[in-house]
Protein backbone atom coordinates (compact mmCIF):
# COMPACT_ATOMS: atom_id res chain seq x y z
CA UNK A 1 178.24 210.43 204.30
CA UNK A 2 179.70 207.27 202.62
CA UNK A 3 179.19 206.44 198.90
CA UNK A 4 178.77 203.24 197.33
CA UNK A 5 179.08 202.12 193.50
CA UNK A 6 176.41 199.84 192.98
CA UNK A 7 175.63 197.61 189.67
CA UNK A 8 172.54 196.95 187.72
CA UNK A 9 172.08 195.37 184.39
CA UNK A 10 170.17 196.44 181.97
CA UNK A 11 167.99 193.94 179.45
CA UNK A 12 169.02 195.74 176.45
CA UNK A 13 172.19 197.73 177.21
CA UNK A 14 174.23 195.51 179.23
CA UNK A 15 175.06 196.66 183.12
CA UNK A 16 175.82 199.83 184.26
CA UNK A 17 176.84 201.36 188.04
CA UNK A 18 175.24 203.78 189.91
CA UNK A 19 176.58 205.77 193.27
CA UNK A 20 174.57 206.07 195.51
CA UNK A 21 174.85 206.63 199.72
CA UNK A 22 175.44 203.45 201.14
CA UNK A 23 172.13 201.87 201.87
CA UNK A 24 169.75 203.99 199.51
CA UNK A 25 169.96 201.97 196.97
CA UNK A 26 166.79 200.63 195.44
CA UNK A 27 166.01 197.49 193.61
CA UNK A 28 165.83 199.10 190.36
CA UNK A 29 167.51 201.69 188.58
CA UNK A 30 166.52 204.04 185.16
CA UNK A 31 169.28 202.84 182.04
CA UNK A 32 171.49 206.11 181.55
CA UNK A 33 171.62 204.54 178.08
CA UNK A 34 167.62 203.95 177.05
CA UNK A 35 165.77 204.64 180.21
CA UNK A 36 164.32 201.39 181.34
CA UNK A 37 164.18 199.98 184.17
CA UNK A 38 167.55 198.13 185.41
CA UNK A 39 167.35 195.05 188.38
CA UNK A 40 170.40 195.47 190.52
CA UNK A 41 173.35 192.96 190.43
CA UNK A 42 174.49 192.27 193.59
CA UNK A 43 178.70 191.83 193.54
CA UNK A 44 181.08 191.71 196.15
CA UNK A 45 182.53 194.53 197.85
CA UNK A 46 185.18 195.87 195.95
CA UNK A 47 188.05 196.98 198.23
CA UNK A 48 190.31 198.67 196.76
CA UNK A 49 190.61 198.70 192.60
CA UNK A 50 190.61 195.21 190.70
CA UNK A 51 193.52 195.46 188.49
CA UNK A 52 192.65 195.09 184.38
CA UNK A 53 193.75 191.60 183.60
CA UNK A 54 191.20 190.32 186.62
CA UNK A 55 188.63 192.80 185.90
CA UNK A 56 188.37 191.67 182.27
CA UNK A 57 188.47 187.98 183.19
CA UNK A 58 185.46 188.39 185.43
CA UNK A 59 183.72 190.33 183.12
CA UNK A 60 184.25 187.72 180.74
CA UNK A 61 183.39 185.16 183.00
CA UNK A 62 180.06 186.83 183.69
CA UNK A 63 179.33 187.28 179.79
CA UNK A 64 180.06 183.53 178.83
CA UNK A 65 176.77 182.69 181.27
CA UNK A 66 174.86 184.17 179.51
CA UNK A 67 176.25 184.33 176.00
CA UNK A 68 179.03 181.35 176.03
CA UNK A 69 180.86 181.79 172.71
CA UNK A 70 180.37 179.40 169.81
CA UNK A 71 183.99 177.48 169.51
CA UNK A 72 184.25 175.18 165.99
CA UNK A 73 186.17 172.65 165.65
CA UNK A 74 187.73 171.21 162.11
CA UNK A 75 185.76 167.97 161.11
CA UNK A 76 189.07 166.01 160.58
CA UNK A 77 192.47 166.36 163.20
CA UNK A 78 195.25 168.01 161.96
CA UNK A 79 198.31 165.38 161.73
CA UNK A 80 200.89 165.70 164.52
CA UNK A 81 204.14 167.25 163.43
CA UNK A 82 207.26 165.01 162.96
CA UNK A 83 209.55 165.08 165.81
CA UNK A 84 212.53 167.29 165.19
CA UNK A 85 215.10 165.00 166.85
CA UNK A 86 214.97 161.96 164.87
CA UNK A 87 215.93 159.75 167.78
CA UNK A 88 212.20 160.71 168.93
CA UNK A 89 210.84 159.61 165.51
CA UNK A 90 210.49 155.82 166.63
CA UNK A 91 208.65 156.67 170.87
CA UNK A 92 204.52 156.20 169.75
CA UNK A 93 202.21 159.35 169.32
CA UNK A 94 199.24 160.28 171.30
């Protein structure tokens, strides 16, 4: 018998994955970290592993729909740096 990893998220604890044989799996899970009840995610199939750099980038691109990260910006630009080459000193700026 085949086993699957499947994924459900949890309201307060984030997602979590359960294995289970393929085609059992139901609709909602128990937390393993506070016990209520977690919806399943469905993902593609993984084949094979996802290697860390595009595992973390996914991840992150599923947190930033839900919590997208505040980015400030300085009320006033910073001035450009003067060209090193001072034949460049004269060509305009952005």
């Amino acid at each position: 018998m085949s086993v699957a990893i499947y994924r459900y998220r949890c309201a307060e604890c984030g997602t979590f994955d359960v294995a289970r044989p393929i085609g059992t799996a139901g609709a909602a899970e128990p937390c393993p970290g506070c016990g209520r009840a977690g919806t399943r995610v469905f993902t593609p199939p993984l084949v094979g592993r996802t290697p860390g750099p595009l595992a973390r980038a996914l991840d992150a691109q599923e947190a930033s729909a839900r919590e997208p990260r505040v980015v400030r910006r300085d009320a006033r630009p910073r001035p450009a740096a003067p060209p090193a080459d001072p034949r460049r000193a004269r060509l305009p700026r952005p």
